[in-house]
C-alpha atoms as a PDB file:
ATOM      1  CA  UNK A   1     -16.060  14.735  18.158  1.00  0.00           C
ATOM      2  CA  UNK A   2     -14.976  14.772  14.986  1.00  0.00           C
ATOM      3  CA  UNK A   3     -17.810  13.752  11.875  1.00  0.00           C
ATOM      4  CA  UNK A   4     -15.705  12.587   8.839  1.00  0.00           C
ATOM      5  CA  UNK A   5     -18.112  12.361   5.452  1.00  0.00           C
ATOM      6  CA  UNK A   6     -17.801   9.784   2.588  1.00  0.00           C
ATOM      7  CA  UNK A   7     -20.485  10.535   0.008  1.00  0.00           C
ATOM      8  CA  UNK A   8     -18.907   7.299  -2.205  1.00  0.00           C
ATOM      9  CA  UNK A   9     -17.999   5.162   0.113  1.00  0.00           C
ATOM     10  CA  UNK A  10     -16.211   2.217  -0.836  1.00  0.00           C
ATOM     11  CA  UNK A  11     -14.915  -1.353  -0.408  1.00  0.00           C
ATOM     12  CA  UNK A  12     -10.998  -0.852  -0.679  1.00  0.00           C
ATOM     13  CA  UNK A  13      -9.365  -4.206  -2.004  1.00  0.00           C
ATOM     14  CA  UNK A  14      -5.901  -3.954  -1.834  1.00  0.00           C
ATOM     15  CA  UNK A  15      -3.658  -6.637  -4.137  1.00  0.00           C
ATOM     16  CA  UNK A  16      -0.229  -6.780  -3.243  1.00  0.00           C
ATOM     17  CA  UNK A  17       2.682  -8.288  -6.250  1.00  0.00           C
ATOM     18  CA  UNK A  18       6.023  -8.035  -6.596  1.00  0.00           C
ATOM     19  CA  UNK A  19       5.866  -5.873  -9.626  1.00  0.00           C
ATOM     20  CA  UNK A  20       3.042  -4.972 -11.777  1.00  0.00           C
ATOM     21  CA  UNK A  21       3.278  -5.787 -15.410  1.00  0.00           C
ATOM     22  CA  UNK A  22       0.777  -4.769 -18.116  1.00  0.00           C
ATOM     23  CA  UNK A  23      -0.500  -7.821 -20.152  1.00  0.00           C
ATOM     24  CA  UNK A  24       0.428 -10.415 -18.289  1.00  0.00           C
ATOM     25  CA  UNK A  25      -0.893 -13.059 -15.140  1.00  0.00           C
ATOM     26  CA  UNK A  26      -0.027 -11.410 -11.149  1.00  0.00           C
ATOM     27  CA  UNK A  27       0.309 -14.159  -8.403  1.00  0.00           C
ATOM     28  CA  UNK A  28      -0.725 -11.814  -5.123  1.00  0.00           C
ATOM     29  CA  UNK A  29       1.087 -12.078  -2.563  1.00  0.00           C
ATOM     30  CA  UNK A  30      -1.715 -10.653  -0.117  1.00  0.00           C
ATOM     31  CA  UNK A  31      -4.760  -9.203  -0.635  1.00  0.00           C
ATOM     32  CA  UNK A  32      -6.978  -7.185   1.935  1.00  0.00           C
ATOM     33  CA  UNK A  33     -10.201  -6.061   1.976  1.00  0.00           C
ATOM     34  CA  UNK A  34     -11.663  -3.305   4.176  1.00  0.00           C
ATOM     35  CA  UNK A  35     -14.249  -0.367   3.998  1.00  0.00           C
ATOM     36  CA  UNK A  36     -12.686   3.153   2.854  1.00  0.00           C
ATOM     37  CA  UNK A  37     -13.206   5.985   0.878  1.00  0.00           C
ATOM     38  CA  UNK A  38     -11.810   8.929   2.256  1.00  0.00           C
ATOM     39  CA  UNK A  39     -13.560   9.827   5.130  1.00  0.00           C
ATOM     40  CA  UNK A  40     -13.820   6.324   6.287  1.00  0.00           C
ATOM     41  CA  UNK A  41      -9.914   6.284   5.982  1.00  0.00           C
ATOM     42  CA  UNK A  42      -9.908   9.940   8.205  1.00  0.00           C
ATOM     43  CA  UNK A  43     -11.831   8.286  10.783  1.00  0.00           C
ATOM     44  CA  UNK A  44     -10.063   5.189  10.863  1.00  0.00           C
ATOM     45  CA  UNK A  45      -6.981   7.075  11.478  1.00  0.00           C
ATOM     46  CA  UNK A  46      -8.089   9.257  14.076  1.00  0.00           C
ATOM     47  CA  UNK A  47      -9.446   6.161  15.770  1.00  0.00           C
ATOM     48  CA  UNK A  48      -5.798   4.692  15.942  1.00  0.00           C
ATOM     49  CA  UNK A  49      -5.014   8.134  17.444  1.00  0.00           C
ATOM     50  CA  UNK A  50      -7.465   7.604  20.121  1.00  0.00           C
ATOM     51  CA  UNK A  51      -9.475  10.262  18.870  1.00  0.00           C
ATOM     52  CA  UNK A  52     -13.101  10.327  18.952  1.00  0.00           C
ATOM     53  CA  UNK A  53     -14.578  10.298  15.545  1.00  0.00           C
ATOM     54  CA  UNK A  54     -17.799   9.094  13.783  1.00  0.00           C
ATOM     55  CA  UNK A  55     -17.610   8.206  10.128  1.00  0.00           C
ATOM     56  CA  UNK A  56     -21.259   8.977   8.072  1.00  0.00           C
ATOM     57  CA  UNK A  57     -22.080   8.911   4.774  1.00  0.00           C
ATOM     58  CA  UNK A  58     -23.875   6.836   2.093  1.00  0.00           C
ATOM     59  CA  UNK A  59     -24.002   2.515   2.114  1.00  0.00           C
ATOM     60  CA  UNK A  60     -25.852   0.539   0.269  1.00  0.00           C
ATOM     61  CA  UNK A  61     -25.774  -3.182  -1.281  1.00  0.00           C
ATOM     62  CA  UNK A  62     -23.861  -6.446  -0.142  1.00  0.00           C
ATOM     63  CA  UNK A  63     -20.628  -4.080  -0.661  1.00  0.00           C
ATOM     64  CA  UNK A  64     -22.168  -1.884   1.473  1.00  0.00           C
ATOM     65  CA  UNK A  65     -23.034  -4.113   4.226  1.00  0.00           C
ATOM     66  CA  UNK A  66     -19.669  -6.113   4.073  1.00  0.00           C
ATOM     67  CA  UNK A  67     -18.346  -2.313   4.782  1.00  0.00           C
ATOM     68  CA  UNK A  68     -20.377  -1.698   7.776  1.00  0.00           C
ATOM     69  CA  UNK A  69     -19.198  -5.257   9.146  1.00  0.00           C
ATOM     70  CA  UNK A  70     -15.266  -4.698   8.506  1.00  0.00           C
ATOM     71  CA  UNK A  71     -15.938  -1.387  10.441  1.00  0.00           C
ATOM     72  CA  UNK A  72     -17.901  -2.498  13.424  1.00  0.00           C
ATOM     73  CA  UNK A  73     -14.983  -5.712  13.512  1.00  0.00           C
ATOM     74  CA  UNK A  74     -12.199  -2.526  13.951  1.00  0.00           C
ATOM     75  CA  UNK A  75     -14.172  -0.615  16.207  1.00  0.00           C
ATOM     76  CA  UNK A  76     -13.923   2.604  13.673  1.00  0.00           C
ATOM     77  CA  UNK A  77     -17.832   4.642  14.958  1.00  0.00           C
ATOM     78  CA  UNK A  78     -20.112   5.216  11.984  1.00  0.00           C
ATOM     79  CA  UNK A  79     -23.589   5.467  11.041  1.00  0.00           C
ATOM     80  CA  UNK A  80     -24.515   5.559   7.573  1.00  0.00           C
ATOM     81  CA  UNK A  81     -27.390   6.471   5.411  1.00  0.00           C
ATOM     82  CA  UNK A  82     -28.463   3.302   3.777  1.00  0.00           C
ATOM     83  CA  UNK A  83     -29.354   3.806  -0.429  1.00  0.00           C
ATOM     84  CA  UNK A  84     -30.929   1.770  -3.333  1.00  0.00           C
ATOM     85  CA  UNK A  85     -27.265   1.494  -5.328  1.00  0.00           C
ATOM     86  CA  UNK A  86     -24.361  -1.279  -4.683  1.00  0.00           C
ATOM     87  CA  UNK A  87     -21.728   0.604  -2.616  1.00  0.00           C
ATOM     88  CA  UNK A  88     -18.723   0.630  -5.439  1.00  0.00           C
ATOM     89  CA  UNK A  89     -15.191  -1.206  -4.923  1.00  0.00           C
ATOM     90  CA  UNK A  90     -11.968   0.917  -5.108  1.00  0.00           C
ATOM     91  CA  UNK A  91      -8.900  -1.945  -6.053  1.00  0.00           C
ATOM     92  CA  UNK A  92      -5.472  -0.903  -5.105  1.00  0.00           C
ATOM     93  CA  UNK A  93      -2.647  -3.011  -6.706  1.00  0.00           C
ATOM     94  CA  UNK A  94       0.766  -2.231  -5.052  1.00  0.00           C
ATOM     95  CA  UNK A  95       4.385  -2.679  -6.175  1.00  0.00           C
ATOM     96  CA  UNK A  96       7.178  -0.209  -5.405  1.00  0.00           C
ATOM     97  CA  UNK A  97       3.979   1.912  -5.672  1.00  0.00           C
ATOM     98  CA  UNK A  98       0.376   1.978  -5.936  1.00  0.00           C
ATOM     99  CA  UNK A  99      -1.798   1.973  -9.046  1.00  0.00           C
ATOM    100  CA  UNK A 100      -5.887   2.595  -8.535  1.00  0.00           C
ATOM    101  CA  UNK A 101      -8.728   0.454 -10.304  1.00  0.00           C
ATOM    102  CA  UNK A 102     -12.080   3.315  -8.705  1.00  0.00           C
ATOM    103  CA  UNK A 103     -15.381   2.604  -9.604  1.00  0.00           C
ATOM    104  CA  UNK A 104     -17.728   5.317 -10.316  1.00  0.00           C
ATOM    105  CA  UNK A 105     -20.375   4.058  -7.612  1.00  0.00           C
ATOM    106  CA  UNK A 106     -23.897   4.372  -7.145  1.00  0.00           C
ATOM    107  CA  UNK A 107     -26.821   6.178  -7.866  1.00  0.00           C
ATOM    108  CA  UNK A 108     -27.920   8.503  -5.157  1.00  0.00           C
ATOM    109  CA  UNK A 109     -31.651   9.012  -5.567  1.00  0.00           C
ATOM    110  CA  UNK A 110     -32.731  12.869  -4.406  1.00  0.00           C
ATOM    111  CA  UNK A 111     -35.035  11.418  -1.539  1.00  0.00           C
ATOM    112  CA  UNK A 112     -31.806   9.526  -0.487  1.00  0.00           C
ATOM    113  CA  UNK A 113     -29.547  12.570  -0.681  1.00  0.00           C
ATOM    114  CA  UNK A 114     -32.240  15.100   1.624  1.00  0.00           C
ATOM    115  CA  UNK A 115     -32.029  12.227   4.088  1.00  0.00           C
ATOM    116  CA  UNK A 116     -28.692  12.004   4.273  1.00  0.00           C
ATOM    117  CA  UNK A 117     -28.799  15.952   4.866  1.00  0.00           C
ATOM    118  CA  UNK A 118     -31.055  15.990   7.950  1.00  0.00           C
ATOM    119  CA  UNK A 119     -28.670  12.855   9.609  1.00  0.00           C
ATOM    120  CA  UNK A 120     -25.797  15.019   8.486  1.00  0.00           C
ATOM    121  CA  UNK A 121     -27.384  18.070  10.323  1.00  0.00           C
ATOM    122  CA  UNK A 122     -27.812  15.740  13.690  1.00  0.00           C
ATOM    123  CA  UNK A 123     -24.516  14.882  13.588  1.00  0.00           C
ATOM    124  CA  UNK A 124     -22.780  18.363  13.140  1.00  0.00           C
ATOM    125  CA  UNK A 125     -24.445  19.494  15.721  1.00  0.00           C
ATOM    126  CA  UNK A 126     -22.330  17.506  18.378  1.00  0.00           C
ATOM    127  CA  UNK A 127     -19.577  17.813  16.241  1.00  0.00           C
ATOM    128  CA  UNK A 128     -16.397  20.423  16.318  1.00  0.00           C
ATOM    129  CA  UNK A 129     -15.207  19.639  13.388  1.00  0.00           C
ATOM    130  CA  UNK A 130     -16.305  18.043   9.804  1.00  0.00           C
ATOM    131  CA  UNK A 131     -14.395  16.472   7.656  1.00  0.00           C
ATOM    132  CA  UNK A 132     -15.887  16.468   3.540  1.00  0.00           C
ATOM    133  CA  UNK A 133     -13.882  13.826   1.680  1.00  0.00           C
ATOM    134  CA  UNK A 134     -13.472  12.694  -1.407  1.00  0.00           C
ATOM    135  CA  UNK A 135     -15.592  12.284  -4.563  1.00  0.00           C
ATOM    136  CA  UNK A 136     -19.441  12.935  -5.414  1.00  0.00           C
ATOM    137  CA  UNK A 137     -21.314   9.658  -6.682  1.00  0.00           C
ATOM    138  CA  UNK A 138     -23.490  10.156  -9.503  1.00  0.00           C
ATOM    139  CA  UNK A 139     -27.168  11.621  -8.567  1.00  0.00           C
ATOM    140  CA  UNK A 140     -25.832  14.347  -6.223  1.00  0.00           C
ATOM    141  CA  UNK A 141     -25.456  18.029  -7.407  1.00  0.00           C
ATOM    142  CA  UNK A 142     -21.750  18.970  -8.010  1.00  0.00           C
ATOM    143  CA  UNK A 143     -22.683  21.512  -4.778  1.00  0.00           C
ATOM    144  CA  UNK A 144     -23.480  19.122  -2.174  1.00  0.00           C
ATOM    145  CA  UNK A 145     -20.007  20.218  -0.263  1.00  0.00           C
ATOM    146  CA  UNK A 146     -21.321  23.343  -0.635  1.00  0.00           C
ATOM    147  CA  UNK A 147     -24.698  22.053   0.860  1.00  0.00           C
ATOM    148  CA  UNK A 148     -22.761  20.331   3.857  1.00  0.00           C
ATOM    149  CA  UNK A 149     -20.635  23.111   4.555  1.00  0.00           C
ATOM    150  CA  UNK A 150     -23.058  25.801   5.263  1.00  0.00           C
ATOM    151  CA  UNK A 151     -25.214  22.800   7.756  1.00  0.00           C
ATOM    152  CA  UNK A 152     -22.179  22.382   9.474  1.00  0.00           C
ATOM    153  CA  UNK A 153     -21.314  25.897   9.542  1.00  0.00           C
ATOM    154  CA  UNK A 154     -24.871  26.661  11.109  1.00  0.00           C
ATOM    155  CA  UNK A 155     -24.510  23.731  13.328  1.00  0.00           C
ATOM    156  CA  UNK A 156     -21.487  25.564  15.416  1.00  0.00           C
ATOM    157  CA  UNK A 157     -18.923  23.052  13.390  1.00  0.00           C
ATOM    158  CA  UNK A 158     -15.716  23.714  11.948  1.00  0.00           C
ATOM    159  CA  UNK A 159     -14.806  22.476   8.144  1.00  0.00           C
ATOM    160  CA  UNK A 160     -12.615  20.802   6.301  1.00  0.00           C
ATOM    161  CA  UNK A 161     -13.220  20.067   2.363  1.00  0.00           C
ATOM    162  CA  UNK A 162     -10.971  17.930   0.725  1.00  0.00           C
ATOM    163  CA  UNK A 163     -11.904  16.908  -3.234  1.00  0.00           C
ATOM    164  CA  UNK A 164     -11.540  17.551  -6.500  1.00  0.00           C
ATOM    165  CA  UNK A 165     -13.012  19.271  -9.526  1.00  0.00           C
ATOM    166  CA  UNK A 166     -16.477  20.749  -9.016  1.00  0.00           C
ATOM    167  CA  UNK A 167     -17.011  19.988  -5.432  1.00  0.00           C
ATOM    168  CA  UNK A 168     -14.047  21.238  -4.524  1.00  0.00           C
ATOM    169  CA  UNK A 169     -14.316  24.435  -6.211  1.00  0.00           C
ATOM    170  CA  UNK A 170     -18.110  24.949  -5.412  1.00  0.00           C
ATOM    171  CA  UNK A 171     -17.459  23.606  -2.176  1.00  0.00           C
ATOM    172  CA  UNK A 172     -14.828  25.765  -1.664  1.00  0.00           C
ATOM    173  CA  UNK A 173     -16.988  28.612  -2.769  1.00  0.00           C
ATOM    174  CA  UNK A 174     -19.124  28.425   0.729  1.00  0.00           C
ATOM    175  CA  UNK A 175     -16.061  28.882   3.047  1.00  0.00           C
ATOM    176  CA  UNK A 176     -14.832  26.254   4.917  1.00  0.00           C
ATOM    177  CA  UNK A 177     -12.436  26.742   6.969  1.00  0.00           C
ATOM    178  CA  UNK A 178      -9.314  24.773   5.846  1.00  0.00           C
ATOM    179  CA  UNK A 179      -9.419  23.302   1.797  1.00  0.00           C
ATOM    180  CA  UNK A 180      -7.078  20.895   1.832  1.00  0.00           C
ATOM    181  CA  UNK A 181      -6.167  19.417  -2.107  1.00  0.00           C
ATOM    182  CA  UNK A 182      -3.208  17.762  -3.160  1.00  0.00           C
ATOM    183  CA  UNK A 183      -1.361  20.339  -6.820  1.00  0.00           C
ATOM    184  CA  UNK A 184      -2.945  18.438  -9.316  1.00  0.00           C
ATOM    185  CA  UNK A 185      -6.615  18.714  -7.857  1.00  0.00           C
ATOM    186  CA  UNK A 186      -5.934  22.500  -7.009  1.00  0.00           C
ATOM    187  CA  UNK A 187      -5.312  23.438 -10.692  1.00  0.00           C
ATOM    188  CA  UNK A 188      -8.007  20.822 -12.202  1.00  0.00           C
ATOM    189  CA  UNK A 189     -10.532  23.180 -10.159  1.00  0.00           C
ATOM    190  CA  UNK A 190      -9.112  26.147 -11.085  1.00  0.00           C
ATOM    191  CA  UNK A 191      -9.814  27.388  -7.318  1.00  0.00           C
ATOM    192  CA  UNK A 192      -8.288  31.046  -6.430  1.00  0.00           C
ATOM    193  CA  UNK A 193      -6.420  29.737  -3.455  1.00  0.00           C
ATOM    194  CA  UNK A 194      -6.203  33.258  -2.352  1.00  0.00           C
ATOM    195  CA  UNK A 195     -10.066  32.849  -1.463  1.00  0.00           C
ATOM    196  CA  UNK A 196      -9.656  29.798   0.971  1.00  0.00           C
ATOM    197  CA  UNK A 197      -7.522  29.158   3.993  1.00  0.00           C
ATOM    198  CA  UNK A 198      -5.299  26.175   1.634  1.00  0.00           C
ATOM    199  CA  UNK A 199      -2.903  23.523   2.584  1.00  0.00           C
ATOM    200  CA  UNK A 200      -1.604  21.880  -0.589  1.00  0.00           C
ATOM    201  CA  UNK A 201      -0.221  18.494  -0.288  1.00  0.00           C
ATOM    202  CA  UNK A 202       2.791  17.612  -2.592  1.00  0.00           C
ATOM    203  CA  UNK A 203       3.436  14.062  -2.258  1.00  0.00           C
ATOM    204  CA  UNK A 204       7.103  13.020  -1.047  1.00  0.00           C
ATOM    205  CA  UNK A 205       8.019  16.894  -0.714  1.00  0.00           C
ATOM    206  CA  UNK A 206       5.669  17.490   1.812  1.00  0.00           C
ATOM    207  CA  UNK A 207       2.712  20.600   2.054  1.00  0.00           C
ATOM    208  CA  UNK A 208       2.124  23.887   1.302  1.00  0.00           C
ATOM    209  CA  UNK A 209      -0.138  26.154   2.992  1.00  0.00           C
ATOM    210  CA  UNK A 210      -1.222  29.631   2.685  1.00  0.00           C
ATOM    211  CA  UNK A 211      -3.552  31.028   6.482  1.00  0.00           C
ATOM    212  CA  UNK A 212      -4.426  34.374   7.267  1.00  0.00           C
ATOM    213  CA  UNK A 213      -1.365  34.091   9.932  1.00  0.00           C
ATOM    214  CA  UNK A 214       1.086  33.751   6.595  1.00  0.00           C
ATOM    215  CA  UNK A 215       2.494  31.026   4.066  1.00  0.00           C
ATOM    216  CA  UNK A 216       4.500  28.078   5.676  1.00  0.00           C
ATOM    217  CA  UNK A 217       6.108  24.743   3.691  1.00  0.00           C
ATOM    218  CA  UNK A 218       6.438  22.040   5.666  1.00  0.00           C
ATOM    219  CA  UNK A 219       8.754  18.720   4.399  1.00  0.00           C
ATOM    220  CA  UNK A 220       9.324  15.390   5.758  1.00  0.00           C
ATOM    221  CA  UNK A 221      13.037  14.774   6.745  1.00  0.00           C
ATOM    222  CA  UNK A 222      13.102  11.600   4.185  1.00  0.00           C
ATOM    223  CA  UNK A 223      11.490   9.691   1.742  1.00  0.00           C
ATOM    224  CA  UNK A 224       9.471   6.664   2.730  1.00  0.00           C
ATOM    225  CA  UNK A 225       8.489   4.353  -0.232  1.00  0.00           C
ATOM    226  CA  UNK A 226       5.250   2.243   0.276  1.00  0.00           C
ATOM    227  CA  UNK A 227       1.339   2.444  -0.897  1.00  0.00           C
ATOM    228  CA  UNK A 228       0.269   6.160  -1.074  1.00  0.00           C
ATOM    229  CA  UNK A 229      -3.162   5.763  -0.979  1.00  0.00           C
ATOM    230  CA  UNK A 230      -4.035   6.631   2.523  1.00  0.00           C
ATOM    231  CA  UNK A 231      -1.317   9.514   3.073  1.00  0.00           C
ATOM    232  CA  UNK A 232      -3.651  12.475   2.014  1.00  0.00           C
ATOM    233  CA  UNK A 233      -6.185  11.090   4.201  1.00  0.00           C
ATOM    234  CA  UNK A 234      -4.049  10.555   7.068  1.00  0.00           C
ATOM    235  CA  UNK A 235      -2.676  14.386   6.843  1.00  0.00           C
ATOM    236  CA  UNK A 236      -6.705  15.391   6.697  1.00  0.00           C
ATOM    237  CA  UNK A 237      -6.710  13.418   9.966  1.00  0.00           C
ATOM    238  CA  UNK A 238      -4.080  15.644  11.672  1.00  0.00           C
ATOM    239  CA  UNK A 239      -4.805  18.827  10.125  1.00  0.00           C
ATOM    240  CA  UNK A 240      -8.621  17.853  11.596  1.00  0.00           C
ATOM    241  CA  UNK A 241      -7.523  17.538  15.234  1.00  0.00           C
ATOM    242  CA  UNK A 242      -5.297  21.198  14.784  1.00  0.00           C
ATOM    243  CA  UNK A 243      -8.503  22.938  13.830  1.00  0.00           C
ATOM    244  CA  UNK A 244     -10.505  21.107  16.561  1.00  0.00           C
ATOM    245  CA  UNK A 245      -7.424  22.336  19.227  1.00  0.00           C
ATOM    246  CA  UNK A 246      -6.496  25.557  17.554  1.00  0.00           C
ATOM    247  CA  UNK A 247      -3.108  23.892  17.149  1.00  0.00           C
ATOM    248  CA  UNK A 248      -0.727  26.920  16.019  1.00  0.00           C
ATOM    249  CA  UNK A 249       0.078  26.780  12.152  1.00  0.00           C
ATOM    250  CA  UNK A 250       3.721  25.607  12.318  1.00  0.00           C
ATOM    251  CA  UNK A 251       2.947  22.337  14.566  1.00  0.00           C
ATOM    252  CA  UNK A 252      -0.505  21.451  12.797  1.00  0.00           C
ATOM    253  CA  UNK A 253       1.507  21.060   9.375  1.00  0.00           C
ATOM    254  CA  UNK A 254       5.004  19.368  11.066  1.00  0.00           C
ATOM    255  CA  UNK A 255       2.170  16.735  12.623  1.00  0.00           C
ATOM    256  CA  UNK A 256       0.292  16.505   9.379  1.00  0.00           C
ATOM    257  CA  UNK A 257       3.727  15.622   7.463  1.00  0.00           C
ATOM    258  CA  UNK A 258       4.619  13.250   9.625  1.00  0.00           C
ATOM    259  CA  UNK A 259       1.157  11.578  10.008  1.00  0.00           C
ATOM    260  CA  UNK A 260       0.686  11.357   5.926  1.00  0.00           C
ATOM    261  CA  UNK A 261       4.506   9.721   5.727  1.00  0.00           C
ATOM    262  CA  UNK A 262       4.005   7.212   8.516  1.00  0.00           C
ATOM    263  CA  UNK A 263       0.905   5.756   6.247  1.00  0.00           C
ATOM    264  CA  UNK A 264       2.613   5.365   3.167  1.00  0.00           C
ATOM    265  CA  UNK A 265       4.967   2.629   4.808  1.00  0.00           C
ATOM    266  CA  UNK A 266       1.705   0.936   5.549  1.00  0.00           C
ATOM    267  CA  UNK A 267       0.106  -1.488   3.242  1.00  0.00           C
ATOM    268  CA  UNK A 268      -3.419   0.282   3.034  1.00  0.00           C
ATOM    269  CA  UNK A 269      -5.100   3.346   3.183  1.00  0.00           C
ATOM    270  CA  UNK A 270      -6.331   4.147   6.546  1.00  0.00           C
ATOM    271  CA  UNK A 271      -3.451   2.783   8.347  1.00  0.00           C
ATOM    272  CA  UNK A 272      -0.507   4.482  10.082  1.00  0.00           C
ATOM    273  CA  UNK A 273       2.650   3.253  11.553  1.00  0.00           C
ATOM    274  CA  UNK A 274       2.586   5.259  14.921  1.00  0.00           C
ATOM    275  CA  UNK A 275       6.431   4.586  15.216  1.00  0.00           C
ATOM    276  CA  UNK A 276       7.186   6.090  12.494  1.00  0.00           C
ATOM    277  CA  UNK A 277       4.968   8.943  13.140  1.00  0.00           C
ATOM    278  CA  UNK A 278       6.668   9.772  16.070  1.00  0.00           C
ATOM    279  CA  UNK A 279      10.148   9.361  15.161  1.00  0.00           C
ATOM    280  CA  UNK A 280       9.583  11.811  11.815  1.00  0.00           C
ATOM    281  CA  UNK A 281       7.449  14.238  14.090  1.00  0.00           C
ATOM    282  CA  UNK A 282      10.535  15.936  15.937  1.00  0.00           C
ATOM    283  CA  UNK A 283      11.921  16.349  12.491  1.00  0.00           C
ATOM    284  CA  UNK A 284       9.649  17.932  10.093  1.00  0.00           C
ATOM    285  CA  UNK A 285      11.093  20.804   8.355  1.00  0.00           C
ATOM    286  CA  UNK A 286       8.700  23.683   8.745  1.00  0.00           C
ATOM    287  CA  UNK A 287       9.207  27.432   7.213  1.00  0.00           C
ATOM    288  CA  UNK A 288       7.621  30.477   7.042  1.00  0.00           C
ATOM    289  CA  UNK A 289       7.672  31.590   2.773  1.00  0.00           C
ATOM    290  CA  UNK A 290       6.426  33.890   0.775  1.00  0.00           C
ATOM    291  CA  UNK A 291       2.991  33.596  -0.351  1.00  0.00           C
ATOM    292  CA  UNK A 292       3.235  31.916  -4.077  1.00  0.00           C
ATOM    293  CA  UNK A 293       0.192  32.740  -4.595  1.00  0.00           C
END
């Protein structure tokens, strides 16, 4: 199994116009509205995969409960720590591209956070691998990645941290085994990527990673236009499954490519287009590099 994490869960609205104009009135085309947050989105991906996953984290609120519904409706496994706080609402309007509306979330009460830790602890221990996504809500200490990591690490499980800013950098501090940011979050923290085991996503030119086996850049073989949102996430979901199989290097980041591309022609996070993932798979460009760092 694979145990995805989503400390700040969230109630993903999605608005989709034909353009997106400051200072004016948007008639919406579509909207949607489905539980995410990062790990949610990881484990609703490797669901689609047929993959066995299990989505935990922290829910709380009517948000939080319309969450858990959409979830159990899509058959996506998860069992959440229930809080105090409103579970926030992320809204995603989309054009040509994507442009974010996050709020910060809830509180997380200390009593709230050591029970999340002991169902976090049950879990890793019938998991192979755990994923840590996305952002800390407000009440937990910036090391609670940290905190998971070295559970999971006890528990027999494998790692995966992928965040920003503090967590990622204290997180990254206890040695998972793959630390996976996109450039911007890598220099925000100010990680040493020579520390970690890295793979560096780059948006539309693909991902850079740097393993003890060497330095490899993988790109897609085009450009797909679409909503962004999910992509990372989906490329966490591959790059999950290669540590799980002990996929070599090469093929974990041509199938993490193509997995991230195939979700950006979809219109919200969590989603892939499995046709598209296939067709781009056989044509990732992978090479070994120098290290650039």
């Amino acid at each position: 199994m694979i145990l995805t994490v989503t400390l700040n869960l969230a109630l993903d609205v999605t608005y989709e116009v034909p353009a997106l104009t400051r200072h004016t009135t948007h008639r919406i085309r579509a909207v949607r509205a489905r539980g995410g947050g990062k790990g949610v989105n990881v484990a609703r991906v490797l669901t689609t995969l047929g993959r066995r996953a299990l989505a935990t984290g922290l829910c709380g609120g009517p948000t939080g409960a319309m969450v858990s519904r959409e979830l159990a409706g899509a058959a996506v496994p998860h069992d959440f720590v229930p809080i105090g706080g409103d579970t926030r609402r992320v809204v995603t309007v989309t054009d040509t591209d994507a442009t974010v509306f996050s709020e910060p979330g809830p509180a997380v009460t200390p009593g709230e956070w050591h029970d999340f830790q002991a169902r976090f602890a049950a879990h890793a221990s019938r998991a192979r691998v755990v994923v840590l996504s996305g952002s800390l809500p407000r009440g937990l200490p910036d090391d609670a990645y940290a905190v998971l990591t070295r559970l999971a690490r006890e528990a027999g499980a494998k790692v995966l941290l992928d965040s920003s800013g503090p967590a990622l950098r204290l997180g990254s501090a206890a040695r998972p085994d793959l630390v996976k940011p996109n450039a911007g979050e890598l220099a925000e923290a100010a990680l040493d990527p020579r520390a970690v085991t890295l793979v560096v996503s780059r948006g539309p030119a693909g991902m850079l990673a740097r393993t003890p086996a060497g330095c490899w850049e993988a790109a897609p073989p085009e450009v797909l236009r679409g909503n962004p949102t999910g992509a990372g996430d989906a490329a966490a979901a591959a790059l999950a499954v290669a540590l799980r199989d002990d996929v070599p290097w090469p093929a974990a980041l041509a199938d993490a490519v193509a997995l991230s591309a195939s979700a950006v022609v979809t219109p919200v996070a969590g989603e892939v287009d499995l046709a598209t993932y296939h067709r781009l798979k056989q044509h990732v460009i992978v090479k070994e590099v120098p290290c650039p760092w």
